[in-house]
N, C-alpha and C. Protein backbone atom coordinates (compact mmCIF):
# COMPACT_ATOMS: atom_id res chain seq x y z
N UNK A 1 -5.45 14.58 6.15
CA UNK A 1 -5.98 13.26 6.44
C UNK A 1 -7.12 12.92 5.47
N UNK A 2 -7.96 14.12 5.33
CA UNK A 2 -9.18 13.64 4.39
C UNK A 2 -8.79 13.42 2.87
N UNK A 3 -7.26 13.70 2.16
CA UNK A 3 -6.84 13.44 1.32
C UNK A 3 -6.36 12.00 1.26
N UNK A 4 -5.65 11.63 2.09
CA UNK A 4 -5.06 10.18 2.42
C UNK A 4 -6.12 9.51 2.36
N UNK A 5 -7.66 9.59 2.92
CA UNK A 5 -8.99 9.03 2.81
C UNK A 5 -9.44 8.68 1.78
N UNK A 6 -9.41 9.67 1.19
CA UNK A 6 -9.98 9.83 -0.59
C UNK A 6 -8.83 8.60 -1.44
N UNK A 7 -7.64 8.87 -1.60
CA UNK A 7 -6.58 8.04 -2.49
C UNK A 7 -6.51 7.00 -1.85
N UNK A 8 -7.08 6.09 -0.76
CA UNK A 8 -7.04 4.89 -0.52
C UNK A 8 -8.38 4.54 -1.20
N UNK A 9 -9.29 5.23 -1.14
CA UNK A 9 -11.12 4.70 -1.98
C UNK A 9 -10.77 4.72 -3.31
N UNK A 10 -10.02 5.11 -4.17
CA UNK A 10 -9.55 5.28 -5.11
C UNK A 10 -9.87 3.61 -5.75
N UNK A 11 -9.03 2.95 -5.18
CA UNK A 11 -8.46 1.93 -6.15
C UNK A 11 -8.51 0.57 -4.30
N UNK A 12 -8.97 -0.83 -5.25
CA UNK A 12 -8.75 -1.81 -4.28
C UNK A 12 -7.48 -2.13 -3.47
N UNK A 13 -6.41 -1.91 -3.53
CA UNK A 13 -5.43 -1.58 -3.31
C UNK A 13 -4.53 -0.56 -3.45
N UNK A 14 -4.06 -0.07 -2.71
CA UNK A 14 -3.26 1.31 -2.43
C UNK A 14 -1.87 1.18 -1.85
N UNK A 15 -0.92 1.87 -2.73
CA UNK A 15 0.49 1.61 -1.68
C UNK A 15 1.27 2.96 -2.00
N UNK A 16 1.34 3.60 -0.76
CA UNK A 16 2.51 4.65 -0.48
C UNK A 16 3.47 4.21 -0.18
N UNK A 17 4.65 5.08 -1.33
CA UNK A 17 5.51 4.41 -1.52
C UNK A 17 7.13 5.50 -1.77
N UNK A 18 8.02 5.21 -1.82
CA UNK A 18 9.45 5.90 -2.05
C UNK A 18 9.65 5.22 -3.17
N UNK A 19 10.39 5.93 -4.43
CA UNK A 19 10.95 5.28 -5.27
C UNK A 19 12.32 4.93 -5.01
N UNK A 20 12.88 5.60 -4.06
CA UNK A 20 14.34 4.72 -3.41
C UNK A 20 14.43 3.89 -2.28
N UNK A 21 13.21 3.59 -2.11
CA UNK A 21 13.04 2.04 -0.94
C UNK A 21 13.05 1.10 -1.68
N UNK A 22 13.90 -0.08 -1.04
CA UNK A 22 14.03 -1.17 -1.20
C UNK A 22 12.59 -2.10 -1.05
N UNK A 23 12.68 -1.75 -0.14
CA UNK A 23 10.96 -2.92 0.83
C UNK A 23 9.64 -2.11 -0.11
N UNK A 24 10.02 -0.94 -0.37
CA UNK A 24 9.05 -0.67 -1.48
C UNK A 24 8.46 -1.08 -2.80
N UNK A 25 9.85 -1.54 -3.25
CA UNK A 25 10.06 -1.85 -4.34
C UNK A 25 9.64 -3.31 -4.66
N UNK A 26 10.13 -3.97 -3.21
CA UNK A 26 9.66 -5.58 -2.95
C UNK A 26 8.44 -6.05 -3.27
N UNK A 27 7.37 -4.45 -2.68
CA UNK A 27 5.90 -4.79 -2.11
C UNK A 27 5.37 -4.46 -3.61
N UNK A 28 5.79 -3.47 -4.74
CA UNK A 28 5.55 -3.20 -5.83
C UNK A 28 5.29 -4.44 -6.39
N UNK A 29 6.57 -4.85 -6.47
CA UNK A 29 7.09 -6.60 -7.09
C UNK A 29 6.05 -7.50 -7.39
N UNK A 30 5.76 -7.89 -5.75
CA UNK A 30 4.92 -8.64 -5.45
C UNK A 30 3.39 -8.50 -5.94
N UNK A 31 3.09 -7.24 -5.85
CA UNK A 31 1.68 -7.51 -6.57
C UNK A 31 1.70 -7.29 -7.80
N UNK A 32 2.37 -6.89 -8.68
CA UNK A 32 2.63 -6.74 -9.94
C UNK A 32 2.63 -8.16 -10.48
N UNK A 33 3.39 -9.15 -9.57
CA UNK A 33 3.83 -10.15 -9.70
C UNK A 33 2.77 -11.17 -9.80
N UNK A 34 1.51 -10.76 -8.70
CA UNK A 34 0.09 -11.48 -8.73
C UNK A 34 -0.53 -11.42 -9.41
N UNK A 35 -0.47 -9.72 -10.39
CA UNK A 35 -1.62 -9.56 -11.35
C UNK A 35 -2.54 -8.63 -10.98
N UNK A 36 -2.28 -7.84 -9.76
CA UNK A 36 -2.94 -6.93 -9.08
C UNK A 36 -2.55 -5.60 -9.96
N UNK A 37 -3.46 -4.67 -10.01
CA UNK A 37 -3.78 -3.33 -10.24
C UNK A 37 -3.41 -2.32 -9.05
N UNK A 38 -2.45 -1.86 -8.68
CA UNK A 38 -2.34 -0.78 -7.68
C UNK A 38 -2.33 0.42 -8.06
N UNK A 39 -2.82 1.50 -7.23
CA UNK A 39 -2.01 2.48 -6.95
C UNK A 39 -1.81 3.13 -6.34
N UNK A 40 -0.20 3.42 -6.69
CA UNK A 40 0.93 3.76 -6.23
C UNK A 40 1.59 4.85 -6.46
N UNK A 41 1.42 5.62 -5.27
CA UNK A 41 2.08 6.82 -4.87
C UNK A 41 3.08 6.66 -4.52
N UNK A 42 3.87 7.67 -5.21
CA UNK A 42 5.46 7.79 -4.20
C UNK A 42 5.82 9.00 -3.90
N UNK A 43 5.76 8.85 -2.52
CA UNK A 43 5.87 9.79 -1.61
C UNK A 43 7.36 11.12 -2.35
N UNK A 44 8.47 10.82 -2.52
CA UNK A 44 9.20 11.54 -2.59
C UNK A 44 8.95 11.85 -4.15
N UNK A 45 8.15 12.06 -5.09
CA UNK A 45 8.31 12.58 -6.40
C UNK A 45 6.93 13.59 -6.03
N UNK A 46 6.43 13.57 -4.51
CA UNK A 46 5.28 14.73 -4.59
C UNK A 46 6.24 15.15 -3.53
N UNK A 47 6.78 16.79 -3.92
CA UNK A 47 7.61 17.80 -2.84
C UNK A 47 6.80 17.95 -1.82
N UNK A 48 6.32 18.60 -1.95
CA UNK A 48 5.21 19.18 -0.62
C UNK A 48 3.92 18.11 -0.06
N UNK A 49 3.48 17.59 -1.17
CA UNK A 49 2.33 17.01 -0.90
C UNK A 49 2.43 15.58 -0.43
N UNK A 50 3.76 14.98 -0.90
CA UNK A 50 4.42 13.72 -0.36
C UNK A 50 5.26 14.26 1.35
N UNK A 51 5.36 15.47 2.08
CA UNK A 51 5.32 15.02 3.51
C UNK A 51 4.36 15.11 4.06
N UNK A 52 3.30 15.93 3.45
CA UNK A 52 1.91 15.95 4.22
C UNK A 52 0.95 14.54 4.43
N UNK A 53 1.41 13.81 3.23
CA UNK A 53 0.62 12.48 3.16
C UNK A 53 1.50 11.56 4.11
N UNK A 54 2.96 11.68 4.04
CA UNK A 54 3.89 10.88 5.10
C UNK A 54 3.54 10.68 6.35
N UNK A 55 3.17 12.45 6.95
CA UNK A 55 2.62 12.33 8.48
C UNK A 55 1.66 12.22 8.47
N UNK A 56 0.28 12.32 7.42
CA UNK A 56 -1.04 11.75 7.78
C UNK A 56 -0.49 9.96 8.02
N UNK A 57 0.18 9.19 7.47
CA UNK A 57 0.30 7.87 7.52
C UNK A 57 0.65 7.36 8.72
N UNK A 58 1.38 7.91 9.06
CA UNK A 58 2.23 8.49 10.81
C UNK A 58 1.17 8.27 11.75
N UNK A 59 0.17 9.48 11.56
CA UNK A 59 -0.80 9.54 12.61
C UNK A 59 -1.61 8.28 12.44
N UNK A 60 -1.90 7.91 11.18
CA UNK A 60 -3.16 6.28 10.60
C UNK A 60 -2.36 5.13 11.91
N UNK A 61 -0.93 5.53 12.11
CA UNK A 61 -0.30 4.15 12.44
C UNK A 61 0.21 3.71 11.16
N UNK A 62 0.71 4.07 10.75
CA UNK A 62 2.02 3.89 9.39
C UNK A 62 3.30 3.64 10.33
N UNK A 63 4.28 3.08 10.82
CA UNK A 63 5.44 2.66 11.20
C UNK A 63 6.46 1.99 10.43
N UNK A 64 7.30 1.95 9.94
CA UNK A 64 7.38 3.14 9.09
C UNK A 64 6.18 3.28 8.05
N UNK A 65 6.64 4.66 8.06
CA UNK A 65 5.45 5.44 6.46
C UNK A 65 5.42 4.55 5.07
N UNK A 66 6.41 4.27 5.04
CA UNK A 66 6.52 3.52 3.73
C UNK A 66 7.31 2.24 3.45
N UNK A 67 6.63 1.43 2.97
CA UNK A 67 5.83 1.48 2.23
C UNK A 67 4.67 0.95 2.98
N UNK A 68 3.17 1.62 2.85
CA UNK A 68 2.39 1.53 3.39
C UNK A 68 1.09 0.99 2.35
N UNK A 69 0.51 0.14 2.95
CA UNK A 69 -0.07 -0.80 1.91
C UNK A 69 -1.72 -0.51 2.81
N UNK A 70 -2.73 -0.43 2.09
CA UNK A 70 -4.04 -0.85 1.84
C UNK A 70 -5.06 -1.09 0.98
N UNK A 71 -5.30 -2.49 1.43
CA UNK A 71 -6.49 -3.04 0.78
C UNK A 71 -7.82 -3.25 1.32
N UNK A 72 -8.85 -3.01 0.04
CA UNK A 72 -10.15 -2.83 0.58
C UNK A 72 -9.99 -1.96 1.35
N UNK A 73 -9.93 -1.04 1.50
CA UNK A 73 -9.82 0.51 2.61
C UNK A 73 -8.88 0.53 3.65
N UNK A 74 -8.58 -0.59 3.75
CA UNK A 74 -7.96 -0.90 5.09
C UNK A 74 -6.67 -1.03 5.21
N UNK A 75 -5.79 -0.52 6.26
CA UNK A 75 -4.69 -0.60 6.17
C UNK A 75 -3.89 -2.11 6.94
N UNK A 76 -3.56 -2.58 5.67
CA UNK A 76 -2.75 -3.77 6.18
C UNK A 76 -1.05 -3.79 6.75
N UNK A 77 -0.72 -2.61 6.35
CA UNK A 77 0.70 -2.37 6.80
C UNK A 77 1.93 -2.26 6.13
N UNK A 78 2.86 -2.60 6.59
CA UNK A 78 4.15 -2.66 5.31
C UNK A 78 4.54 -3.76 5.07
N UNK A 79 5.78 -3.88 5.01
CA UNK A 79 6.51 -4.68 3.61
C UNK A 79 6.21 -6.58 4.57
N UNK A 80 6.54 -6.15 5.87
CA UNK A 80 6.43 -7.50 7.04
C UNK A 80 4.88 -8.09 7.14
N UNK A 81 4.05 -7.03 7.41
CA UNK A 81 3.51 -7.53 7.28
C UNK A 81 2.47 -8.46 6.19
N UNK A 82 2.61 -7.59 5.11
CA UNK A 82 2.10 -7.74 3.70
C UNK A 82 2.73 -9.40 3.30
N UNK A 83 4.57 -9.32 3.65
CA UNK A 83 4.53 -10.71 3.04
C UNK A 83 4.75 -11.84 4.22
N UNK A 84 4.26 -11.20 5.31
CA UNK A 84 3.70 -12.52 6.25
C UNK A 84 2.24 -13.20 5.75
N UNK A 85 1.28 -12.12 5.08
CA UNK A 85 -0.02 -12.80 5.00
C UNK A 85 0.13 -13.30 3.62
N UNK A 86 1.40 -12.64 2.77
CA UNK A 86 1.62 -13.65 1.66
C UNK A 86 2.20 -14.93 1.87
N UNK A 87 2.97 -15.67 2.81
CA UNK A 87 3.54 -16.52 2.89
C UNK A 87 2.62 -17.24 4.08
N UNK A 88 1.65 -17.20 4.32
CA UNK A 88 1.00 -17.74 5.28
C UNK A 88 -0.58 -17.90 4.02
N UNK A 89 -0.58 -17.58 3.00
CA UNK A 89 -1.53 -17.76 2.04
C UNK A 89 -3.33 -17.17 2.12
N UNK A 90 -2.36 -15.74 3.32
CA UNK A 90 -3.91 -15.03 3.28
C UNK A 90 -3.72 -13.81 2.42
N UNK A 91 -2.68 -13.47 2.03
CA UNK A 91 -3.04 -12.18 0.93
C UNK A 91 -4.06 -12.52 -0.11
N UNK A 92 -3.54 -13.55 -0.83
CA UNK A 92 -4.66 -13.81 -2.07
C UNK A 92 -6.22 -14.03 -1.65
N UNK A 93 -6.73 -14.69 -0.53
CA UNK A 93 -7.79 -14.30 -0.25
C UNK A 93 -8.18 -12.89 0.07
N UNK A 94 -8.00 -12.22 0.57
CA UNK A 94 -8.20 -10.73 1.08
C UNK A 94 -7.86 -9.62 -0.36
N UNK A 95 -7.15 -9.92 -1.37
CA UNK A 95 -7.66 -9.25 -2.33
C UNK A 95 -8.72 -9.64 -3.34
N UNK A 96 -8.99 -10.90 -3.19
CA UNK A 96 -10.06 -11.78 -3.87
C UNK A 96 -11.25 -10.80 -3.12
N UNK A 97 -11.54 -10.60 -1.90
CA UNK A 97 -12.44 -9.92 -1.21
C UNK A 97 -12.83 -8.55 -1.46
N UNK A 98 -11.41 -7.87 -1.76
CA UNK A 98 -11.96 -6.80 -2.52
C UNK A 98 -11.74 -5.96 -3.48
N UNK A 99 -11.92 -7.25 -4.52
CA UNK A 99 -11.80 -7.20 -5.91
C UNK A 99 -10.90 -6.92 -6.73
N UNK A 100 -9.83 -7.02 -6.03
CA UNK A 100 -8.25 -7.02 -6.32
C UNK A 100 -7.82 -8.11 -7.59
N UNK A 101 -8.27 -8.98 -7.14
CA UNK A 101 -8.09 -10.22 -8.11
C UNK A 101 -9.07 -11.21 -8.14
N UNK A 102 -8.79 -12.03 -9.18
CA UNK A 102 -10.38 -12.24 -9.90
C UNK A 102 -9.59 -14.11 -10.01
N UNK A 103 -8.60 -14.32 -9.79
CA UNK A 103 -8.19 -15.53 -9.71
C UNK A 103 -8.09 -16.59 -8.62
């Protein structure tokens, strides 16, 4: 858990991730797509250390684990919820907040 702690302080945005998810790939998309800086772990190219971080996400309240998104420390959720607050026009504020994007 205190690892999962650390790699979310890392960076203003954080997303655990599968490189063979779809909804993963979506949520990649999308901020790539904004101009955002992530990073992005993927769970299945770390053997061992990608299930230990899976069920720390589990226990955070990760449903599913992946793709699991936080910004500013905080966990905003996956792929539904991420592009509900994009299509409702609160993502771009909330990374404006923490310092995600500068536009």
């Amino acid at each position: 858990m205190e690892r999962v702690s650390r790699m979310i302080a890392e960076k203003p945005v954080v997303i655990f991730s599968k490189s063979c998810c779809c909804m993963s790939y979506s949520i990649k998309s999308l901020f790539s797509d904004l101009g955002v800086n992530t990073a992005v772990y993927e769970l299945d190219e770390m053997p061992r250390a990608g299930r230990d971080i899976e069920a720390a996400l589990s226990t955070l309240g990760c449903n599913p684990t992946v793709p699991a998104v936080f910004i500013g420390g905080q966990m905003v959720g996956g792929e539904s919820e991420v592009m509900t607050l994009h299509l409702q026009g609160a993502l771009k504020p909330k990374l404006k907040t923490a310092g995600a994007l500068w536009l």
